[in-house]
N, C-alpha and C. Protein backbone atom coordinates (compact mmCIF):
# COMPACT_ATOMS: atom_id res chain seq x y z
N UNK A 1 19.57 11.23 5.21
CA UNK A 1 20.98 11.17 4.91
C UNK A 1 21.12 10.95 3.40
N UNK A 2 21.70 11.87 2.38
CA UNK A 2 22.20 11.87 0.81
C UNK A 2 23.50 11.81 1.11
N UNK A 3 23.90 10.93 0.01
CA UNK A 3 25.41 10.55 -0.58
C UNK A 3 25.61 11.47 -1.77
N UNK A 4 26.81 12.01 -1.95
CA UNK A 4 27.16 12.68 -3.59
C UNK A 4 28.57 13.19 -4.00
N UNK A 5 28.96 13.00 -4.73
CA UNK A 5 30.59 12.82 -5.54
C UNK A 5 30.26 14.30 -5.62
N UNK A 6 31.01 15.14 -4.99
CA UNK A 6 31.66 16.87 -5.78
C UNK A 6 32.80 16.24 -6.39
N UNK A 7 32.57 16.81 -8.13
CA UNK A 7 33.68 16.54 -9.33
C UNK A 7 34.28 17.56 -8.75
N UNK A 8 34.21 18.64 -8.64
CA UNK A 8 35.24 19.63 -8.27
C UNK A 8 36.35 19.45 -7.34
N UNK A 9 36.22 18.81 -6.12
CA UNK A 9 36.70 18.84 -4.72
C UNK A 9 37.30 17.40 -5.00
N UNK A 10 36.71 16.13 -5.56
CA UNK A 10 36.95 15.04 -5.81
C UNK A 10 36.67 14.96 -4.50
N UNK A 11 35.27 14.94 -3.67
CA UNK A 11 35.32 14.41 -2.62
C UNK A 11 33.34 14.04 -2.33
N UNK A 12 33.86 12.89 -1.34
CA UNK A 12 32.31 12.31 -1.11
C UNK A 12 31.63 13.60 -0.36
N UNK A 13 30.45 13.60 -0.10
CA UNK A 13 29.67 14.64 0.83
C UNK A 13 28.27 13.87 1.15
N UNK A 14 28.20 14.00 2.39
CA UNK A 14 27.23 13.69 3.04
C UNK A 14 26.44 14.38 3.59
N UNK A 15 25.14 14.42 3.33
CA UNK A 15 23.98 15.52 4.04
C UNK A 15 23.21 14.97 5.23
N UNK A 16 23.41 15.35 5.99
CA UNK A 16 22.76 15.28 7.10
C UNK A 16 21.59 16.51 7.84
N UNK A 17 20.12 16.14 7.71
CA UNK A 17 18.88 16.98 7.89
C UNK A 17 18.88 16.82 9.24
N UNK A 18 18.62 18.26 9.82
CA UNK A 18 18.57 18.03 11.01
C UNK A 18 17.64 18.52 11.78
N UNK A 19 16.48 18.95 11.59
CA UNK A 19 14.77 19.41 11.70
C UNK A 19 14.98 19.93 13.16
N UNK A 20 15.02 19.14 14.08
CA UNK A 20 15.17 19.60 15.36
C UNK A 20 16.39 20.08 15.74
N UNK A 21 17.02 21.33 15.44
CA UNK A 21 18.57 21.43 15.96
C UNK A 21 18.18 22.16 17.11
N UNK A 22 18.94 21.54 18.19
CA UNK A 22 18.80 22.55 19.67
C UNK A 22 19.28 24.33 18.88
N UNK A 23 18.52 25.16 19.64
CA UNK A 23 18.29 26.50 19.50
C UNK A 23 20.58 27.48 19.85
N UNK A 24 20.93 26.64 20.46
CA UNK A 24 22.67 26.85 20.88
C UNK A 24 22.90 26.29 19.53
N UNK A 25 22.55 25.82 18.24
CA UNK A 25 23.15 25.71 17.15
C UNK A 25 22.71 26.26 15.82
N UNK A 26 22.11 27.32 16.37
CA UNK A 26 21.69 28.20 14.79
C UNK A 26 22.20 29.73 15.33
N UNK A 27 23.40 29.60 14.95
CA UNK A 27 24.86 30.39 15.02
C UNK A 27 24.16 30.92 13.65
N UNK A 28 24.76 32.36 13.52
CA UNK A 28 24.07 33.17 12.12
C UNK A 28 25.30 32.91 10.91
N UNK A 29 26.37 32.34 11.43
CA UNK A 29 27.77 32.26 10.75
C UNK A 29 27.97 30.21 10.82
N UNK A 30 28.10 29.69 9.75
CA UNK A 30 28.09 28.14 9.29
C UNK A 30 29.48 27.83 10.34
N UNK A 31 29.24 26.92 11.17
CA UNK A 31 30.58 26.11 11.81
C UNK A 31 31.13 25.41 11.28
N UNK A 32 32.31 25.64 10.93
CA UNK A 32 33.07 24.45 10.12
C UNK A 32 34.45 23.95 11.19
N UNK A 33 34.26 22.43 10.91
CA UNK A 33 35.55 21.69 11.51
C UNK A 33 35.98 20.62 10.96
N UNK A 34 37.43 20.51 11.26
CA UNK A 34 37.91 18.84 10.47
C UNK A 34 38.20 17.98 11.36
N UNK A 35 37.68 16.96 11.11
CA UNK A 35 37.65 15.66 12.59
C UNK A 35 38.70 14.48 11.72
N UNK A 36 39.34 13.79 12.71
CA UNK A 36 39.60 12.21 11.83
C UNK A 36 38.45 11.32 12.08
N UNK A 37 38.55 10.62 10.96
CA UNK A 37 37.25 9.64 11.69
C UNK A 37 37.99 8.29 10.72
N UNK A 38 36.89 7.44 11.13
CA UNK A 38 37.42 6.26 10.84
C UNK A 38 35.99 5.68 9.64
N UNK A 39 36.63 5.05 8.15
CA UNK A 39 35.99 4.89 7.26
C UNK A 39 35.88 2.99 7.33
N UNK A 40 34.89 2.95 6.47
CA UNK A 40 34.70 1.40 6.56
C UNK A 40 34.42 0.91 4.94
N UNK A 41 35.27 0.17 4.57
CA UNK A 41 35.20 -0.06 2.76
C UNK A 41 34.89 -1.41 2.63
N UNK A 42 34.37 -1.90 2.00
CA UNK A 42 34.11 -3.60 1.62
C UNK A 42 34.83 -3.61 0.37
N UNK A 43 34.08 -4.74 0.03
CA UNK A 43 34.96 -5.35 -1.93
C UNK A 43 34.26 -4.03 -2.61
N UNK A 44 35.22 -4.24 -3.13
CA UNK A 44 35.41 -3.58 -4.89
C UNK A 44 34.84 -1.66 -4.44
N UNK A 45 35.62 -1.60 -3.43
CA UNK A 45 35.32 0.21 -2.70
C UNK A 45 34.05 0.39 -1.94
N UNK A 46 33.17 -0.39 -1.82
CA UNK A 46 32.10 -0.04 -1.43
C UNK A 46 31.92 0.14 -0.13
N UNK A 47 31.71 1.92 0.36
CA UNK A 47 31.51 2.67 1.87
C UNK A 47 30.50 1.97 2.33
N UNK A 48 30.88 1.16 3.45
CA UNK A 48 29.97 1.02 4.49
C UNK A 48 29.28 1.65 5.78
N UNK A 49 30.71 2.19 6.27
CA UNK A 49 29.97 3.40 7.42
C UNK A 49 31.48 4.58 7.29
N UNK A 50 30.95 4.89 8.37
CA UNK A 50 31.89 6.38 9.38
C UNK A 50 31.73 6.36 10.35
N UNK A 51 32.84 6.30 11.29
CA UNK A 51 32.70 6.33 12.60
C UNK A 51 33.77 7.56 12.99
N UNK A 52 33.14 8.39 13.82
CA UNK A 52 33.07 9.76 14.47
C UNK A 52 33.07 9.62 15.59
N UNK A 53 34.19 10.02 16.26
CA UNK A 53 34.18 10.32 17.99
C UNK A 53 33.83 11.59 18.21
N UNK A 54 32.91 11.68 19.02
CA UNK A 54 32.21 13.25 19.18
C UNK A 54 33.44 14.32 20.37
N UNK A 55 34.60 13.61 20.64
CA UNK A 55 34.92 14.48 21.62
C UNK A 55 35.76 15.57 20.84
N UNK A 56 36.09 15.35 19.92
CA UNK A 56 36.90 16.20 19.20
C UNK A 56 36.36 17.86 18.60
N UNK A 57 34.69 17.71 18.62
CA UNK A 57 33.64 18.66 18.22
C UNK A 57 33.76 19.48 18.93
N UNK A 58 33.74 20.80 18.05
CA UNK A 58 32.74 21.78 18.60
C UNK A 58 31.76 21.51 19.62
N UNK A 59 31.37 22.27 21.14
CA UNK A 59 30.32 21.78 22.13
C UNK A 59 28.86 22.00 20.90
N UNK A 60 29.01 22.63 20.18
CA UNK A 60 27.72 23.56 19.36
C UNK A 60 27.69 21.99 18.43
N UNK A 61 28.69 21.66 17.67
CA UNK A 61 28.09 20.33 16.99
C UNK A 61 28.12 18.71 17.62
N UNK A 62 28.86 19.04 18.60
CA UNK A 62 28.46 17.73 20.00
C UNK A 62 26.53 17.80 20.18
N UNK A 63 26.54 18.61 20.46
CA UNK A 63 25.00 18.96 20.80
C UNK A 63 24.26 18.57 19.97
N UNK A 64 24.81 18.88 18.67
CA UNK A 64 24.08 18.57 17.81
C UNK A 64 23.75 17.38 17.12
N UNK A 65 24.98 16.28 17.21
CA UNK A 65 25.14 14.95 16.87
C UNK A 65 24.69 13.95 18.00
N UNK A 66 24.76 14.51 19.35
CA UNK A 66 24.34 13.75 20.51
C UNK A 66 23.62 12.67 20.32
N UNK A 67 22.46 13.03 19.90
CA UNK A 67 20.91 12.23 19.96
C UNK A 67 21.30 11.36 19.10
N UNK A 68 22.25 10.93 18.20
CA UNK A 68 22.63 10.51 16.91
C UNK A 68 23.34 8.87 17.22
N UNK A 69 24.49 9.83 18.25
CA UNK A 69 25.49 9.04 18.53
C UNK A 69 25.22 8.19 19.93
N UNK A 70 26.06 6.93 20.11
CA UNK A 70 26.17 5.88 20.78
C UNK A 70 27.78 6.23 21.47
N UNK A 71 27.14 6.39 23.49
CA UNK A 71 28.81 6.41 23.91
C UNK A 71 29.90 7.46 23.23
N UNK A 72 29.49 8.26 22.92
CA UNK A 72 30.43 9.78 22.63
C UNK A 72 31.00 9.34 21.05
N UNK A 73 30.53 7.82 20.08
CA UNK A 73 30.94 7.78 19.33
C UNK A 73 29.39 7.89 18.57
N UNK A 74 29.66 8.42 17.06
CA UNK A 74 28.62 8.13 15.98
C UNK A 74 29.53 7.70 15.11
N UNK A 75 28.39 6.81 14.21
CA UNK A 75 28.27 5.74 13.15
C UNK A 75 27.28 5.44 12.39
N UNK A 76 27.93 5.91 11.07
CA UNK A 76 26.77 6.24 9.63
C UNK A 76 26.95 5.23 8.69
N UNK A 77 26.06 4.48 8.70
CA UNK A 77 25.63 3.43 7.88
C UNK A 77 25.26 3.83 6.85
N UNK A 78 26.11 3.75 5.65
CA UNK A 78 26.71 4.16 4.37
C UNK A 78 25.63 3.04 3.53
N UNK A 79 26.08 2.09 3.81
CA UNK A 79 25.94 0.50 2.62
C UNK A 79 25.31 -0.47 3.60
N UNK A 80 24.53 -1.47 3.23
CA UNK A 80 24.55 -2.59 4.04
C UNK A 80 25.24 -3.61 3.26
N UNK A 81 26.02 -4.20 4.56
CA UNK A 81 26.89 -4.87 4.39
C UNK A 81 26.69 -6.60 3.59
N UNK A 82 26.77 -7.16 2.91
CA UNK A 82 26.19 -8.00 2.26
C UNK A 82 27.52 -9.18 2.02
N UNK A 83 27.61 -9.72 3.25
CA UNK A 83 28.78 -10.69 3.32
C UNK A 83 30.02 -10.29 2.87
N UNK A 84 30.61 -8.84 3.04
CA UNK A 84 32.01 -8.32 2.20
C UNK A 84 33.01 -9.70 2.60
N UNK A 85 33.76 -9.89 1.07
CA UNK A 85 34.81 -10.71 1.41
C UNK A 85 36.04 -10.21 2.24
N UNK A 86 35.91 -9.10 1.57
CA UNK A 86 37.23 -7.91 2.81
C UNK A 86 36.64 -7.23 3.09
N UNK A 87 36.90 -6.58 4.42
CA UNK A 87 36.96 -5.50 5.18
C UNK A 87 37.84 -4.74 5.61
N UNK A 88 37.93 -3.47 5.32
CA UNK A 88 38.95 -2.81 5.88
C UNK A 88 38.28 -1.21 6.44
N UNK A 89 39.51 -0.66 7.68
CA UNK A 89 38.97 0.57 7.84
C UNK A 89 40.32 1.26 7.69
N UNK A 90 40.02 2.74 7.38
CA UNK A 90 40.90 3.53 7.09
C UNK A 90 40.93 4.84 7.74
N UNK A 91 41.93 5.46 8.23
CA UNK A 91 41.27 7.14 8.71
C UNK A 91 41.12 7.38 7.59
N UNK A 92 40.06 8.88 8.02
CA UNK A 92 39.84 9.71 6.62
C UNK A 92 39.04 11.00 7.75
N UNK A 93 40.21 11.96 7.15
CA UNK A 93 39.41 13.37 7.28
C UNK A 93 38.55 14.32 6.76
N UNK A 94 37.68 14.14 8.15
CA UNK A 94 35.94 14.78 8.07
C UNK A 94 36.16 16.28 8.40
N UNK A 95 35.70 16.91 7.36
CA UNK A 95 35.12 18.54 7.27
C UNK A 95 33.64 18.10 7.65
N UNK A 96 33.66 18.96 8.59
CA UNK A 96 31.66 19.22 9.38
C UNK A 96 31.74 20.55 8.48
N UNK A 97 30.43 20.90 8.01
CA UNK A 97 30.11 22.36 7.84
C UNK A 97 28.56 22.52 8.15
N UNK A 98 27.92 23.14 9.22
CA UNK A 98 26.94 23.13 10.02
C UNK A 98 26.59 24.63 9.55
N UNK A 99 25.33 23.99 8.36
CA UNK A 99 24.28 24.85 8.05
C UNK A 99 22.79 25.80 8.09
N UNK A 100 22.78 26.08 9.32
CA UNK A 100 21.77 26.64 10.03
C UNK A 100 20.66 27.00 9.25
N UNK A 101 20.80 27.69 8.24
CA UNK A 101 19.84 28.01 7.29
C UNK A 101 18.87 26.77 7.26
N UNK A 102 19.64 25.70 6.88
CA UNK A 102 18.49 24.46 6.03
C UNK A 102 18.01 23.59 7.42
N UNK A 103 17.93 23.47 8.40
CA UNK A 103 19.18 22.78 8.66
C UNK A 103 19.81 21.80 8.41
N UNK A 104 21.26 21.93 8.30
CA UNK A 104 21.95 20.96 7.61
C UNK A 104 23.11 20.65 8.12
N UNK A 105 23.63 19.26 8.49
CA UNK A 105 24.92 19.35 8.78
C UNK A 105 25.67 18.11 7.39
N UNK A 106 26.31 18.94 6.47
CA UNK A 106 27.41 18.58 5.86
C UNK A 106 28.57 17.99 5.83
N UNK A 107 29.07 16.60 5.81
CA UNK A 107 30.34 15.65 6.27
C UNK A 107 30.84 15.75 4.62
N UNK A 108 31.78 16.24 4.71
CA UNK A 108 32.56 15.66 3.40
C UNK A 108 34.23 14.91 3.94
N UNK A 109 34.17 14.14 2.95
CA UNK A 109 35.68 13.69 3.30
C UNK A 109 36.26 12.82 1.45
N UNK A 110 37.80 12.77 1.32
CA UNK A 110 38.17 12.62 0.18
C UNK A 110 37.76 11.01 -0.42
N UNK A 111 37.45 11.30 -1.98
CA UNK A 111 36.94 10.13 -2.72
C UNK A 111 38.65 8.90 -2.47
N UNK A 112 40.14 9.66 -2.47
CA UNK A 112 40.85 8.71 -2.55
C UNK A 112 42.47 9.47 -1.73
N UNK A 113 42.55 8.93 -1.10
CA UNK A 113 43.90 9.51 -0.56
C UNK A 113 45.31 8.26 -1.07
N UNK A 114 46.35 8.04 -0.26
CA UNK A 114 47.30 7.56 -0.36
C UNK A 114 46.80 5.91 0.28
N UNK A 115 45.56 5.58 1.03
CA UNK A 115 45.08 4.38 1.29
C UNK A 115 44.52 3.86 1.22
N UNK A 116 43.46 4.41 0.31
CA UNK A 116 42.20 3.76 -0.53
C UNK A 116 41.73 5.08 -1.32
N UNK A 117 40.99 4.22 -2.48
CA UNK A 117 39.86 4.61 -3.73
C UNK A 117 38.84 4.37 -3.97
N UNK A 118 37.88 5.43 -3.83
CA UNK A 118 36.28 5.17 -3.99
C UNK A 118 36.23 5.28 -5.81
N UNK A 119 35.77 4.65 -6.07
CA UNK A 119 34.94 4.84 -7.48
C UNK A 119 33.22 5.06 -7.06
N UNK A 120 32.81 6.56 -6.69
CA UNK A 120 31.34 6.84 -6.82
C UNK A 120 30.88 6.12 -7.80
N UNK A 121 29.71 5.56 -7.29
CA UNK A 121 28.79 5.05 -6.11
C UNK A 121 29.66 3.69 -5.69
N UNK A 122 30.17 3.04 -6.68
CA UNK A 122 30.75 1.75 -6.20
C UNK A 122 31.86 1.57 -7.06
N UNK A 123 33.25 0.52 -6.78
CA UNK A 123 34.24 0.78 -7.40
C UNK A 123 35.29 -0.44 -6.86
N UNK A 124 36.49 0.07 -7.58
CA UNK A 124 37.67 -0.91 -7.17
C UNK A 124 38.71 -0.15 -5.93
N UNK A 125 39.00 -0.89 -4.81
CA UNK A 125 40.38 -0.35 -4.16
C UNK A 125 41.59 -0.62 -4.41
């Protein structure tokens, strides 16, 4: 799992390797979808996880996150958590883009909307 700021998009992106993809997910054409998911921020911006309900997926990237996820939900441990004085969670909408070539499945979602601000890698809200 890589973390990385696109200056362009102003948005986080997450790589996800996926070595074993069941054979029903190397589609010759990249699947793309936008999920809500739920973000997790500590002090001073710092991403702790993502939490993803798989029912909303594609069956092709259900399949693919399965083995991943806990109870139809997954959860990506961003940061470890190191006594945050606050906690907060926020929605934030997840673009999947499921890269067959590498394999790769791609999470991006925005550095700052109308309810919080990431400052890549770490920052103020």
């Amino acid at each position: 799992m890589h973390l990385c700021h696109d200056p362009l998009s102003d948005r986080l992106v997450l790589a996800l390797d996926v070595p074993d993809a069941p054979s029903s997910c190397s589609s010759s054409s990249p699947l793309v979808t936008v999920l809500c998911g739920i973000l997790d921020i500590a002090d001073e911006g710092r991403i702790l996880g993502l939490e993803l309900s798989l029912d909303g997926l594609p069956t092709d990237l259900r399949t693919l996150l399965a083995p991943l996820a806990e109870n139809k939900t997954l959860y990506l441990e961003l940061d470890e958590p190191q006594q945050p004085r606050v906690l907060r969670s926020v929605p934030v909408l997840v673009e999947f883009h499921w890269q067959p070539e590498e394999p790769r499945l791609m999470l991006s979602f925005p550095r700052r909307t109308n309810d919080y601000e990431l400052l890549y890698p770490s920052g103020a809200t």
